[in-house]
N, C-alpha and C. Protein backbone atom coordinates (compact mmCIF):
# COMPACT_ATOMS: atom_id res chain seq x y z
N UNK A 1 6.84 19.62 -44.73
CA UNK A 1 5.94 18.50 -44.55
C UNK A 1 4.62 19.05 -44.02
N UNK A 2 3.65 18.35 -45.00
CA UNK A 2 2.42 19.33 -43.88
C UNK A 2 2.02 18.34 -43.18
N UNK A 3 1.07 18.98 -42.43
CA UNK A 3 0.11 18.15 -40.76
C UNK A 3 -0.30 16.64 -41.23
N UNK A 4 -0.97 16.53 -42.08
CA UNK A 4 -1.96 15.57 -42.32
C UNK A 4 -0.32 14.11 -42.61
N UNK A 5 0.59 14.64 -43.79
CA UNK A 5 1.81 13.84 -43.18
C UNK A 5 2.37 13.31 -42.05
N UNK A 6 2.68 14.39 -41.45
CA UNK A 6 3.03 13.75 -40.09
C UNK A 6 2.44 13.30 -39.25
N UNK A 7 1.20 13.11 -38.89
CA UNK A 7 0.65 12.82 -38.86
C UNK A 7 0.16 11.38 -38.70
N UNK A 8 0.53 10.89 -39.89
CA UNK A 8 0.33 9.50 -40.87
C UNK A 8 1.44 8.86 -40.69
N UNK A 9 2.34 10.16 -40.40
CA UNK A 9 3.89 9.41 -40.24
C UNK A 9 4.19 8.92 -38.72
N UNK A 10 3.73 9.64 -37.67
CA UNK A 10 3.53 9.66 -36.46
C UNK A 10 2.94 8.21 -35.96
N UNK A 11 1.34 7.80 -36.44
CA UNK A 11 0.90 7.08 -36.40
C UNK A 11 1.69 5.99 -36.98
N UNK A 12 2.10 5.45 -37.64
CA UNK A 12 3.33 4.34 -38.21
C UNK A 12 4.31 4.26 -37.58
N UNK A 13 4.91 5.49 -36.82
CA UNK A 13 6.16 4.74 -35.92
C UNK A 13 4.94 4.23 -34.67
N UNK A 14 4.29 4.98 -34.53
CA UNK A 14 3.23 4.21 -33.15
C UNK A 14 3.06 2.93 -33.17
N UNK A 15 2.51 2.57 -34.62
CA UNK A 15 1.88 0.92 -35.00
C UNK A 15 3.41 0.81 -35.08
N UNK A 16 3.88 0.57 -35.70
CA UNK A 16 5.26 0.06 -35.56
C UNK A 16 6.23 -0.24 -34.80
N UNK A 17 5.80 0.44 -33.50
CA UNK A 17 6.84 0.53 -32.05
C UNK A 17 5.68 -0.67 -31.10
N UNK A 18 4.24 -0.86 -31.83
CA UNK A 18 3.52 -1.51 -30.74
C UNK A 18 3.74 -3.06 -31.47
N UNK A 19 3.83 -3.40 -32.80
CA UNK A 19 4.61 -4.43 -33.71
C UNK A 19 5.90 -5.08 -32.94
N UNK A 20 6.61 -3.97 -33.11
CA UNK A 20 8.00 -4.31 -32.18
C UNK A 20 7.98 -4.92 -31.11
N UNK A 21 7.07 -4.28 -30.20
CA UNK A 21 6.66 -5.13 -28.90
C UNK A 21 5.99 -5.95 -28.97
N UNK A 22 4.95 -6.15 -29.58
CA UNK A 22 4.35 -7.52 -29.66
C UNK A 22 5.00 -8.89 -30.04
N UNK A 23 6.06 -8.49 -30.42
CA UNK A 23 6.92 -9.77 -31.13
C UNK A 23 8.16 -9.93 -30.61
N UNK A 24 7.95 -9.35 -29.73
CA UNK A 24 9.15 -9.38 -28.55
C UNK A 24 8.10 -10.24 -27.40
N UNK A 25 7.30 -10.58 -27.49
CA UNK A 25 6.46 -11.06 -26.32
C UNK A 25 5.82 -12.63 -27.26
N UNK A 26 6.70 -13.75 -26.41
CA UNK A 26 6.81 -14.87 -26.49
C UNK A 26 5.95 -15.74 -26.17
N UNK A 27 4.82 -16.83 -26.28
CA UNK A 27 4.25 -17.62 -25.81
C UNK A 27 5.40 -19.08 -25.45
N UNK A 28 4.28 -19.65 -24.15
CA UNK A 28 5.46 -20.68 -24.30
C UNK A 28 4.32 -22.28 -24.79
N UNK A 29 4.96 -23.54 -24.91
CA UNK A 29 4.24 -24.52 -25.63
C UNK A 29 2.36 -24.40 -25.41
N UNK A 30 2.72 -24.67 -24.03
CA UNK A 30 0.97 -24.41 -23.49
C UNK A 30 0.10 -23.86 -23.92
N UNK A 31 0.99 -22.15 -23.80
CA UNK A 31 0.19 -21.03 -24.60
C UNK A 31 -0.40 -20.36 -23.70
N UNK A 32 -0.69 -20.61 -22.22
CA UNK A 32 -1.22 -20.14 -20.96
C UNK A 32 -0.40 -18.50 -20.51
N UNK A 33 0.86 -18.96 -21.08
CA UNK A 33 1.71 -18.24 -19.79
C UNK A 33 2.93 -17.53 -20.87
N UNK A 34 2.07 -15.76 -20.67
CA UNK A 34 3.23 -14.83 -21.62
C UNK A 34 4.61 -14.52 -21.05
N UNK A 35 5.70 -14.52 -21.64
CA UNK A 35 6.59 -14.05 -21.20
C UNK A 35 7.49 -12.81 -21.40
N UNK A 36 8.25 -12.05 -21.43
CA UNK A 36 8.73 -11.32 -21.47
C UNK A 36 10.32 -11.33 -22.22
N UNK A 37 10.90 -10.64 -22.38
CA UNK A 37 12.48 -10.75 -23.03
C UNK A 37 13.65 -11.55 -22.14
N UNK A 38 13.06 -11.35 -20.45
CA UNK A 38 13.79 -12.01 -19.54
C UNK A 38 13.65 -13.64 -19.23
N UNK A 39 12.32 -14.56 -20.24
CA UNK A 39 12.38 -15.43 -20.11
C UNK A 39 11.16 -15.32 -18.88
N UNK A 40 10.43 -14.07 -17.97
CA UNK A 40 9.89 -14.33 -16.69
C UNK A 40 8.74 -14.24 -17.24
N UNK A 41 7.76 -15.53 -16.67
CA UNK A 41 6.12 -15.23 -16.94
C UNK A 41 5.47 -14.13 -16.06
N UNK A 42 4.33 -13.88 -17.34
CA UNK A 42 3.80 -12.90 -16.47
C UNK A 42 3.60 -13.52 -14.72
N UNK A 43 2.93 -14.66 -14.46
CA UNK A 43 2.43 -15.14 -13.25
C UNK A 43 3.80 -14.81 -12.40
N UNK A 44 4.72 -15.32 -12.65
CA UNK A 44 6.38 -15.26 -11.91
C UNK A 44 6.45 -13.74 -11.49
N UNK A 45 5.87 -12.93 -12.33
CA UNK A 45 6.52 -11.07 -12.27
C UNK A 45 5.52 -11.02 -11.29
N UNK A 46 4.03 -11.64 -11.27
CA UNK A 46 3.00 -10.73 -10.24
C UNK A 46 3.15 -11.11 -8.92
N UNK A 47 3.43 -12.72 -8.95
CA UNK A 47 3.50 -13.18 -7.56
C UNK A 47 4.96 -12.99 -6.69
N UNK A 48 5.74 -12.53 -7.82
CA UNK A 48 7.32 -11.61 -7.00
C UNK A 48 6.68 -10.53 -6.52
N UNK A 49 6.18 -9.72 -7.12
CA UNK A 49 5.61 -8.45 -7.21
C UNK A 49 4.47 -8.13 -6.21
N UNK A 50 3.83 -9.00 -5.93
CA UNK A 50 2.77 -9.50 -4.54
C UNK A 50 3.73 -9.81 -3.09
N UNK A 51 4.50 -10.44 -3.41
CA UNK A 51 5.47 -11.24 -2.26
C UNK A 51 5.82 -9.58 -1.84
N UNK A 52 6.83 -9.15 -2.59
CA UNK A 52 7.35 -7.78 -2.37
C UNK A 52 6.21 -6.67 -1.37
N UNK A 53 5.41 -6.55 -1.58
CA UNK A 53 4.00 -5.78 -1.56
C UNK A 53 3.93 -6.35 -0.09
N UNK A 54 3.31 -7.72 0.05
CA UNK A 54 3.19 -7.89 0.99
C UNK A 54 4.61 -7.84 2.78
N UNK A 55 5.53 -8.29 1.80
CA UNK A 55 7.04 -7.81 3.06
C UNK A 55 6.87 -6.62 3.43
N UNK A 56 6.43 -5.37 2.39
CA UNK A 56 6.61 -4.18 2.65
C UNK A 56 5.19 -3.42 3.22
N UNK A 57 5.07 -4.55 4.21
CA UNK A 57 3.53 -3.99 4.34
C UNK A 57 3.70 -3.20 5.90
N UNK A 58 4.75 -3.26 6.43
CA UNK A 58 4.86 -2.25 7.63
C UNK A 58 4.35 -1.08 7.81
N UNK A 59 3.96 -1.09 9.55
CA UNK A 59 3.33 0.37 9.69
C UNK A 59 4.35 1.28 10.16
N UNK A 60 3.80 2.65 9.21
CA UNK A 60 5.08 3.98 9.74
C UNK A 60 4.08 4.83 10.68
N UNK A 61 4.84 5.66 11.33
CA UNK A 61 4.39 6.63 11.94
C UNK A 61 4.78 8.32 11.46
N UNK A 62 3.49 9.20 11.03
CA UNK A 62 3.71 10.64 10.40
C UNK A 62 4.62 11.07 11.70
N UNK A 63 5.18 12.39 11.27
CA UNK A 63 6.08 13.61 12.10
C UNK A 63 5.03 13.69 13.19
N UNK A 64 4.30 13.98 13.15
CA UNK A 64 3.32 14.14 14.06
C UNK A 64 2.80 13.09 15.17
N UNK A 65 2.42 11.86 14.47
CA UNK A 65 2.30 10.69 15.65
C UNK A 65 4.19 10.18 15.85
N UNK A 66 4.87 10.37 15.86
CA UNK A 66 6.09 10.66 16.41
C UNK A 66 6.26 11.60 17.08
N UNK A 67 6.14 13.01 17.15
CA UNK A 67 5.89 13.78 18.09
C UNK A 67 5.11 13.52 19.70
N UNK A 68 4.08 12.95 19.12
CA UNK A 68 2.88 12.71 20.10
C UNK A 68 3.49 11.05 20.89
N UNK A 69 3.97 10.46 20.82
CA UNK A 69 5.26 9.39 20.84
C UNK A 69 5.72 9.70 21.98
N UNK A 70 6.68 10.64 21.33
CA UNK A 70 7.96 10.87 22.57
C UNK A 70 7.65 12.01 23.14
N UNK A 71 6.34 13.01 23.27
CA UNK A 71 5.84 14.05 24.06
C UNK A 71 5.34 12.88 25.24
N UNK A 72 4.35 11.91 25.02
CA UNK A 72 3.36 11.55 25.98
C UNK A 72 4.22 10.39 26.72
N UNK A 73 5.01 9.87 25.85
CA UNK A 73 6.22 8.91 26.64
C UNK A 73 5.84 7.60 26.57
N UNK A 74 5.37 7.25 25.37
CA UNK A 74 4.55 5.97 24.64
C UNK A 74 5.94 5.15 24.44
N UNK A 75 5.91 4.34 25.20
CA UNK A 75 6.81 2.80 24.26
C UNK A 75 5.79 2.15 23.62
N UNK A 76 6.53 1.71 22.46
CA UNK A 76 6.02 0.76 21.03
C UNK A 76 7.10 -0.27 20.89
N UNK A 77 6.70 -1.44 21.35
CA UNK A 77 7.67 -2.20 21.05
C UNK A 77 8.09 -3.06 19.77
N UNK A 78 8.36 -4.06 18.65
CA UNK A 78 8.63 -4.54 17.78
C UNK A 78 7.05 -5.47 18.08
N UNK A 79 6.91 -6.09 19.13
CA UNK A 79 5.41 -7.18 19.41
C UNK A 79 4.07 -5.96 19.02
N UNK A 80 4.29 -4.54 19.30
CA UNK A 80 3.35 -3.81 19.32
C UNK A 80 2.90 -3.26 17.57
N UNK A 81 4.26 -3.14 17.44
CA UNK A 81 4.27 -3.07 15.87
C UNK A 81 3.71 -3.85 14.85
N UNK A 82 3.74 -5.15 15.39
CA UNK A 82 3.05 -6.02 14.62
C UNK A 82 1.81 -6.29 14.95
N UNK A 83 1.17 -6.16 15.85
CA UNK A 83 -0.08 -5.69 16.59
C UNK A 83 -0.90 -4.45 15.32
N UNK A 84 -0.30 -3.10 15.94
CA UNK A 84 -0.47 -2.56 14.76
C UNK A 84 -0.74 -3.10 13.39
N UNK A 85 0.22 -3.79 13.20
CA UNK A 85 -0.34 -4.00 11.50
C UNK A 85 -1.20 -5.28 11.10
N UNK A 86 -1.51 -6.00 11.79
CA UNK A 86 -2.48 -7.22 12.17
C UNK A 86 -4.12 -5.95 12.03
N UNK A 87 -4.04 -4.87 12.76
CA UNK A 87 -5.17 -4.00 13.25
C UNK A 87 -5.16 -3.58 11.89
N UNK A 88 -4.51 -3.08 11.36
CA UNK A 88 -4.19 -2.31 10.19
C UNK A 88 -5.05 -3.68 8.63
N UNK A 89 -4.45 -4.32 8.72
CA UNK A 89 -5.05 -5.50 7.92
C UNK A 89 -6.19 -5.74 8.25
N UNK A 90 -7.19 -5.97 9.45
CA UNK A 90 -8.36 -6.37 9.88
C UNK A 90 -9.17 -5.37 9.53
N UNK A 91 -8.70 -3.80 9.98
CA UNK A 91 -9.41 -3.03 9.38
C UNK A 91 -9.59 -2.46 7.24
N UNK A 92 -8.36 -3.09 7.17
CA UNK A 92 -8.70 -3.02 6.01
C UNK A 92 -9.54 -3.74 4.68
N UNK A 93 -9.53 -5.32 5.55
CA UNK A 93 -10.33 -6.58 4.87
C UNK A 93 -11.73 -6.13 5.70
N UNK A 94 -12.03 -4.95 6.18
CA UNK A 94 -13.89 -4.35 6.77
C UNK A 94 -13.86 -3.41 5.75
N UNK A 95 -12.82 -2.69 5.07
CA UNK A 95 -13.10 -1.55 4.21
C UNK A 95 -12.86 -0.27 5.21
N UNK A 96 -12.21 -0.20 6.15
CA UNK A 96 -12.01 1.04 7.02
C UNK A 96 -10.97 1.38 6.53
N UNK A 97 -10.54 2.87 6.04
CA UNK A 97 -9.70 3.71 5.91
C UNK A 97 -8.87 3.76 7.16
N UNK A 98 -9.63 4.84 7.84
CA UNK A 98 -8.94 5.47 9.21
C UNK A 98 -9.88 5.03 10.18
N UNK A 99 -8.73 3.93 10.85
CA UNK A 99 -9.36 3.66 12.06
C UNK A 99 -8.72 3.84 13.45
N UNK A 100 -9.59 4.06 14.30
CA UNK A 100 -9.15 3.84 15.68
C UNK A 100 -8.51 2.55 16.03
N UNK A 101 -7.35 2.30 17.07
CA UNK A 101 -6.77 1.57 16.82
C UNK A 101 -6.62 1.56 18.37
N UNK A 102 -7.29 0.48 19.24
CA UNK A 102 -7.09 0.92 20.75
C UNK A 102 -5.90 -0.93 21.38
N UNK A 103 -4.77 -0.35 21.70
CA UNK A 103 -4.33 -0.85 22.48
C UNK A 103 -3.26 -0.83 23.61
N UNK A 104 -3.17 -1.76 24.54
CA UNK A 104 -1.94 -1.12 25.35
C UNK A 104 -2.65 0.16 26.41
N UNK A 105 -3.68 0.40 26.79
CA UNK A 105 -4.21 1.66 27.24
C UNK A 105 -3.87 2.91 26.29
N UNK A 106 -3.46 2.84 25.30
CA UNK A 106 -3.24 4.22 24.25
C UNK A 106 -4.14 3.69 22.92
N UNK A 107 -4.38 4.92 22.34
CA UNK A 107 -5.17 5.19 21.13
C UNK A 107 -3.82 5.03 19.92
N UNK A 108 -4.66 4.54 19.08
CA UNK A 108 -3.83 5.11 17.74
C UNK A 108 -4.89 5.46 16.61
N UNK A 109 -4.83 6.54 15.95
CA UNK A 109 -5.55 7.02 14.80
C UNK A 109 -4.70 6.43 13.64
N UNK A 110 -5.05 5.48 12.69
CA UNK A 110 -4.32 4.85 11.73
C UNK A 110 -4.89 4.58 10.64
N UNK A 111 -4.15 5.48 9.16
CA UNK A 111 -4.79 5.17 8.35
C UNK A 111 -4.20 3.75 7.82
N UNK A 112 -5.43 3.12 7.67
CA UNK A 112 -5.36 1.30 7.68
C UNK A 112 -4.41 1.23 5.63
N UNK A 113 -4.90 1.70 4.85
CA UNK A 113 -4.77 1.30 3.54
C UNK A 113 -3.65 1.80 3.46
N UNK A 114 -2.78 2.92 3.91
CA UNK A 114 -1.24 3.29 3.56
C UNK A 114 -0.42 3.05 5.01
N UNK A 115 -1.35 2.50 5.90
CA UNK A 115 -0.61 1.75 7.23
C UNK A 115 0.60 2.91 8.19
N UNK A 116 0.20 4.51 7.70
CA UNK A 116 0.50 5.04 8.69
C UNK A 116 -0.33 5.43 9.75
N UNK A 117 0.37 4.99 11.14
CA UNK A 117 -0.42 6.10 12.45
C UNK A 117 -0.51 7.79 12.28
N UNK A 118 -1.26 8.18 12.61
CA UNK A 118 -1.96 9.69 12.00
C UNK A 118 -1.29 10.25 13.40
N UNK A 119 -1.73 10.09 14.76
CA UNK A 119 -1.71 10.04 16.35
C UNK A 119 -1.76 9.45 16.84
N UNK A 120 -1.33 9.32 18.07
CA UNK A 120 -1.40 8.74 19.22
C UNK A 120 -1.56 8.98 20.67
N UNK A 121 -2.57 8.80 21.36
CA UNK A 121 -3.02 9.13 22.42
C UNK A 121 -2.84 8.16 23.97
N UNK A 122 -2.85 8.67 24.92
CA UNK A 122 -2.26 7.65 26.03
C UNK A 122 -3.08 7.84 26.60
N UNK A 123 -3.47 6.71 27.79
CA UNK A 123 -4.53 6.50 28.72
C UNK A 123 -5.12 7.54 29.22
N UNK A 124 -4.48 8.75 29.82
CA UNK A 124 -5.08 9.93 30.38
C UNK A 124 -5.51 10.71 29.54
N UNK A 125 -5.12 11.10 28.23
CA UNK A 125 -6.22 11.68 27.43
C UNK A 125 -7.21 11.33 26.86
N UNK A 126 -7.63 10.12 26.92
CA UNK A 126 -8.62 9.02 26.22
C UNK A 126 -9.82 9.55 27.01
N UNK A 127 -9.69 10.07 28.24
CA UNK A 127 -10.88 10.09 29.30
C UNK A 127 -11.80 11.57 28.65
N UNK A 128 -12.99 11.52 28.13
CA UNK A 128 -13.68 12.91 27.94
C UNK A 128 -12.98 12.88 26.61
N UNK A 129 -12.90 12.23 26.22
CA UNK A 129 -12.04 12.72 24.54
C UNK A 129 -13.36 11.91 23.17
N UNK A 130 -13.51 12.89 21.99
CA UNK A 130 -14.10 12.54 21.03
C UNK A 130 -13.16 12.01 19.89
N UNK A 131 -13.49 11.23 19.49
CA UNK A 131 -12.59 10.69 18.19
C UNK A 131 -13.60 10.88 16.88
N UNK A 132 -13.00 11.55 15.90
CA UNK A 132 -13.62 12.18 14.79
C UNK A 132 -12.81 11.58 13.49
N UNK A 133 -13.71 11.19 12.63
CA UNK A 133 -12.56 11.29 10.62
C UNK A 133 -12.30 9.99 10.87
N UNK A 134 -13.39 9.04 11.54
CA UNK A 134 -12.65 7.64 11.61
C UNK A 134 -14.09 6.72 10.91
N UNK A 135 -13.20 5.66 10.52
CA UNK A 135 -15.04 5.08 10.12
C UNK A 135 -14.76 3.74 10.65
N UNK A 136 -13.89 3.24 11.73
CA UNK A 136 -14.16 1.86 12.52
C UNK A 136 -13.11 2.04 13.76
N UNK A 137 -13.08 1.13 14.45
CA UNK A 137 -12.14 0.75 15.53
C UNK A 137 -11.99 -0.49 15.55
N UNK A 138 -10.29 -0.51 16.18
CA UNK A 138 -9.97 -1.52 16.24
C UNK A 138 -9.25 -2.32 17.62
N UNK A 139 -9.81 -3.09 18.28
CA UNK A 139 -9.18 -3.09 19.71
C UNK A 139 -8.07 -4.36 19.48
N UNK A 140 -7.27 -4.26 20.23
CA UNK A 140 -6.24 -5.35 20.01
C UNK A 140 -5.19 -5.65 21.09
């Protein structure tokens, strides 16, 4: 078979596999709202798919701000956690990446858009200390 065949032949299962799918994809009376083989509209898949997104919006802490945790002797409680991610959201509806995150007398360095703490700092090192790689703060 030469190139320019297969080629030609290649391209036809392509159009043909995108055929297949297109006609597997259902309108319903309206005509508003596509569906899928499962019967689910698109709107149904995004706003599951949003819901999900948003449950899983918890903040983690790297090896490192875990380290810095249980070195400095930081309690974080479940109320603090959500604190955190309230900070984490505020800074992210400003457009801040990595922000400072001051509460409780301790620091947190937190990147806001993937909602992990980077570090964490406690009242006595805060004193004489520069905070760098951040582009907001957040007090809370």
């Amino acid at each position: 078979m030469n190139m320019s065949n297969q080629i030609n032949r290649n391209n036809y299962n392509l159009n043909d596999a995108i055929i297949r799918q297109s006609q597997q994809i259902k309108t319903t009376n309206s005509g508003n709202e596509v569906k899928n083989n499962a019967g689910d509209s698109f709107q149904s898949i995004l706003k599951r798919q949003l819901q999900n997104l948003e449950t899983n919006r918890e903040v983690s802490f790297s090896k490192h701000a875990n380290q810095r945790t249980e070195e400095r002797n930081i309690q974080i409680s479940q109320t603090d956690m959500s604190r955190l991610g309230e900070a984490c959201d505020k800074a992210e509806k400003k457009g801040i990446k990595d922000a400072l995150v001051m509460m409780n007398d301790s620091a947190f360095i937190v990147n806001a858009q993937n909602r992990v703490v980077i570090t964490v700092m406690d009242s006595a090192e805060l004193k004489d200390n520069v905070f760098t790689n951040i582009d907001g703060a957040v007090f809370v």
